[in-house]
N, C-alpha and C. Protein backbone atom coordinates (compact mmCIF):
# COMPACT_ATOMS: atom_id res chain seq x y z
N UNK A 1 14.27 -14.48 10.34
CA UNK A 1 13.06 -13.69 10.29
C UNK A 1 13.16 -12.45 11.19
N UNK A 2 13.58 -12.66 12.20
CA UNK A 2 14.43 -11.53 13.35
C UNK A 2 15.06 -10.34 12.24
N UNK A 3 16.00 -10.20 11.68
CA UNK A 3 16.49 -9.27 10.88
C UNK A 3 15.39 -8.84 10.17
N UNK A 4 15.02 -9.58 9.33
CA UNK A 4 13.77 -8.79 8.39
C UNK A 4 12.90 -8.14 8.93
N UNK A 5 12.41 -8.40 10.30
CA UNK A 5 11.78 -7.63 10.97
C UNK A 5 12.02 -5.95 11.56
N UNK A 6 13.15 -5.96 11.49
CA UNK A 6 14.27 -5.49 11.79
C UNK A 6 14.32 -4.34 11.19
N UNK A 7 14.72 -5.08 9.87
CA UNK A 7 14.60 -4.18 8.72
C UNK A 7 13.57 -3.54 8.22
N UNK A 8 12.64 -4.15 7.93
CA UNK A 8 11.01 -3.77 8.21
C UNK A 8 10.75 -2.49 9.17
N UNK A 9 11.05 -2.69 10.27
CA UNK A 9 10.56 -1.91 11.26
C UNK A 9 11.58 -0.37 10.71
N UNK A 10 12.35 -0.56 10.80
CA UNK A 10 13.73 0.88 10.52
C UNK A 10 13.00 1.15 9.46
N UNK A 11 13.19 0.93 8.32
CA UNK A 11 12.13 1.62 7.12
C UNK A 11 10.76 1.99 7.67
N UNK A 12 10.06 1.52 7.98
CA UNK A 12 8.60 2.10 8.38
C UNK A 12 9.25 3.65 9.10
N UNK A 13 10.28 3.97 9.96
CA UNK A 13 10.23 4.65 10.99
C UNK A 13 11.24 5.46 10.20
N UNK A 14 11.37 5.33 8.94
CA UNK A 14 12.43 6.32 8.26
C UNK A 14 11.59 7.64 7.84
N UNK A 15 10.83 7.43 8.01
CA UNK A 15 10.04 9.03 8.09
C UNK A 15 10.21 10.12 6.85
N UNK A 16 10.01 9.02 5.57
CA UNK A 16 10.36 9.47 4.22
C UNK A 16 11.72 9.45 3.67
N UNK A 17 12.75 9.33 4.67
CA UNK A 17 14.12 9.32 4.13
C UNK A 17 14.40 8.09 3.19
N UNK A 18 15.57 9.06 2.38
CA UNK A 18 15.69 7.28 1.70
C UNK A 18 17.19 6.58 2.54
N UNK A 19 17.14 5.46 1.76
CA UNK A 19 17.81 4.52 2.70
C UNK A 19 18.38 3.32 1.82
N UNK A 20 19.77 2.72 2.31
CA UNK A 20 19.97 1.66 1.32
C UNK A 20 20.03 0.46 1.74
N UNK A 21 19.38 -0.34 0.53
CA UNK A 21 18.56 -1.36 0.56
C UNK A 21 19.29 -2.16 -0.17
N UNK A 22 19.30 -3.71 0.64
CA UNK A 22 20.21 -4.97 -0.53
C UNK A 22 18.89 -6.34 -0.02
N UNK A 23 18.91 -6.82 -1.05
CA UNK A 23 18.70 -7.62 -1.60
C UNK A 23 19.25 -9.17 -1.52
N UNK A 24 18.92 -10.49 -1.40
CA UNK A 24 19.19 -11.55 -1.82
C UNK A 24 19.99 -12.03 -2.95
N UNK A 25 19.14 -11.07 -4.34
CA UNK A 25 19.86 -11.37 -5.58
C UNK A 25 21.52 -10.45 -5.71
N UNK A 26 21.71 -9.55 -4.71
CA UNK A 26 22.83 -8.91 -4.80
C UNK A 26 22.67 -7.43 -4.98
N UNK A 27 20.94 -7.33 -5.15
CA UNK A 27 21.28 -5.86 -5.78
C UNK A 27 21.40 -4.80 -4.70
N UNK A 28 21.34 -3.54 -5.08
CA UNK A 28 21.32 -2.21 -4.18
C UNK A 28 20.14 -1.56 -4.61
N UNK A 29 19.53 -0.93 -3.60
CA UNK A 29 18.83 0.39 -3.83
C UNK A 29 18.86 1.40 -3.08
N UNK A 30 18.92 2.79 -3.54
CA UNK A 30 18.80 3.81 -2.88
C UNK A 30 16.98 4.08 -2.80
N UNK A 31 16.36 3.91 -1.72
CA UNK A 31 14.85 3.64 -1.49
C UNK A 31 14.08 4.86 -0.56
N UNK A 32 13.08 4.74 -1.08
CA UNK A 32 12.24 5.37 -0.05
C UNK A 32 11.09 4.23 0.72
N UNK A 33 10.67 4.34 1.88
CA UNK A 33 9.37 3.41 1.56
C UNK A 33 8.25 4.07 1.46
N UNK A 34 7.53 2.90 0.68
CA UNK A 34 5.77 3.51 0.25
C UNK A 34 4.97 2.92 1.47
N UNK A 35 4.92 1.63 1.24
CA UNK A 35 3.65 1.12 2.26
C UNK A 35 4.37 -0.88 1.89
N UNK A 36 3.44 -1.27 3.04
CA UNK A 36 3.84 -2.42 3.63
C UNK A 36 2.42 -3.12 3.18
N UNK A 37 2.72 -4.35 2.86
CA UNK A 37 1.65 -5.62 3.23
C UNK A 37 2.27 -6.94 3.88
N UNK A 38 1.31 -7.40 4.49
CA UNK A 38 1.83 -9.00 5.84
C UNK A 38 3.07 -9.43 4.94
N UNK A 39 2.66 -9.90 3.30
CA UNK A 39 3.99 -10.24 2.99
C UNK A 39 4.84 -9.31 1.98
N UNK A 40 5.02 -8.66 1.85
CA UNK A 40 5.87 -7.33 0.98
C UNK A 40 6.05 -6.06 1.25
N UNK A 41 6.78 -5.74 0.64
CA UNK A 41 7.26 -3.79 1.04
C UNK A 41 7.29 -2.89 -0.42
N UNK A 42 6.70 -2.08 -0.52
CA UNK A 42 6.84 -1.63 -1.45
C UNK A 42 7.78 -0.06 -1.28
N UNK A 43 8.91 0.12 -2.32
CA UNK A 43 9.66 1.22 -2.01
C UNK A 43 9.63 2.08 -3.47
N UNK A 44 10.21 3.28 -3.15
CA UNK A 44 10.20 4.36 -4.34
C UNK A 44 11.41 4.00 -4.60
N UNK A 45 12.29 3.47 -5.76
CA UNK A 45 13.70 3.30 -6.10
C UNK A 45 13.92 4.89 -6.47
N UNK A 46 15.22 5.76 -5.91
CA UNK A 46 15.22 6.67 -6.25
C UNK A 46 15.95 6.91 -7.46
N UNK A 47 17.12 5.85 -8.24
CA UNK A 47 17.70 5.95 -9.11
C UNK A 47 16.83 5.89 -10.12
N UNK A 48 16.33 4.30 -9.87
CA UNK A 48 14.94 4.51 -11.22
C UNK A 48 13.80 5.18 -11.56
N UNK A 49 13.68 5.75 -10.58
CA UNK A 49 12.28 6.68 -10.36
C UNK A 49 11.11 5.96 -10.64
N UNK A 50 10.84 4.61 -10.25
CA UNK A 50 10.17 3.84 -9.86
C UNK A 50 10.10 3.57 -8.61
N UNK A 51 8.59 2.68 -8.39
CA UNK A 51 8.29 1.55 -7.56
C UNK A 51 8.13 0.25 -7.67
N UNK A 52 9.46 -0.56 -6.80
CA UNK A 52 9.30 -2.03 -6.89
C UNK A 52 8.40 -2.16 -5.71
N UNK A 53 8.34 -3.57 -5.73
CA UNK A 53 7.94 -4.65 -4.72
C UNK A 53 8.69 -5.66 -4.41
N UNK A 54 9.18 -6.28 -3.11
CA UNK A 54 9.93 -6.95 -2.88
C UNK A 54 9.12 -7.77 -1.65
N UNK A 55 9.44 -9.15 -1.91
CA UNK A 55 8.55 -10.14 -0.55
C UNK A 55 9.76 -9.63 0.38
N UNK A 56 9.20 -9.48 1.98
CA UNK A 56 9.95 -9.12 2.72
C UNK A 56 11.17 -10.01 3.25
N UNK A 57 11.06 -11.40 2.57
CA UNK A 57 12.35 -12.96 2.95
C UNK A 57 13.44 -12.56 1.90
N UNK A 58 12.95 -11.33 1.02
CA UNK A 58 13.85 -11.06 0.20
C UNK A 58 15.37 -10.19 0.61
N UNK A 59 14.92 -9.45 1.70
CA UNK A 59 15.54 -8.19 2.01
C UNK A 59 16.79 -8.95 3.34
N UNK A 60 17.86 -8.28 2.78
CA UNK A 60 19.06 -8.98 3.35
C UNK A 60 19.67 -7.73 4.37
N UNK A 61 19.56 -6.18 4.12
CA UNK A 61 20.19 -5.47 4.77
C UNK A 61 19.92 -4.39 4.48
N UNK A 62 20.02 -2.91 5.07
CA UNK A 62 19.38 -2.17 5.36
C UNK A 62 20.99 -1.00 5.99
N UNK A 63 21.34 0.08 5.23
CA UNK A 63 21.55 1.36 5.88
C UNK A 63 21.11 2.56 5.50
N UNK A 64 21.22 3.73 6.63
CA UNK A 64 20.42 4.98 7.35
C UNK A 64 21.13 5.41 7.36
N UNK A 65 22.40 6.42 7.24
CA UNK A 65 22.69 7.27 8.37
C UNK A 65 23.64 6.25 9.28
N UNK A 66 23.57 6.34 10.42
CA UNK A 66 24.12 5.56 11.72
C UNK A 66 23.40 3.97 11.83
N UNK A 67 22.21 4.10 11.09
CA UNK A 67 21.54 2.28 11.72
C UNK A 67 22.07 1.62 10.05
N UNK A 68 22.94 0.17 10.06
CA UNK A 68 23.45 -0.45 9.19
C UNK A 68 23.05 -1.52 10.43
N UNK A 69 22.26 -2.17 9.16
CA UNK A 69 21.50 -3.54 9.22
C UNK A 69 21.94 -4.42 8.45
């Protein structure tokens, strides 16, 4: 739960940048974030030009730039 928090927190503080995002099931995203609830994150997928939702026990890892989570 430590990591997800983790991860959680670095996205909130990405300050619109996007950022890549993995998944449990294996996948990737190149993301933006939208907004947060107690249990989920919602991001702008930039490939799909959508917005998913993902429960936050989902989210396995997280790189920025220099922060790789």
């Amino acid at each position: 739960m430590r990591k997800v928090k983790r991860i959680v927190n670095t996205m909130k503080k990405s300050g619109g940048r996007f950022f890549g995002l993995r998944t449990k099931d294996g996948s990737s995203y190149n993301a933006q974030f939208v907004k947060e609830t107690p249990s989920y994150v919602v991001i702008h997928d930039r490939n799909a030009g959508e917005r998913r939702k993902f429960a936050k026990t989902s989210l396995t890892g997280l790189n920025m730039g220099e922060v790789k989570i």
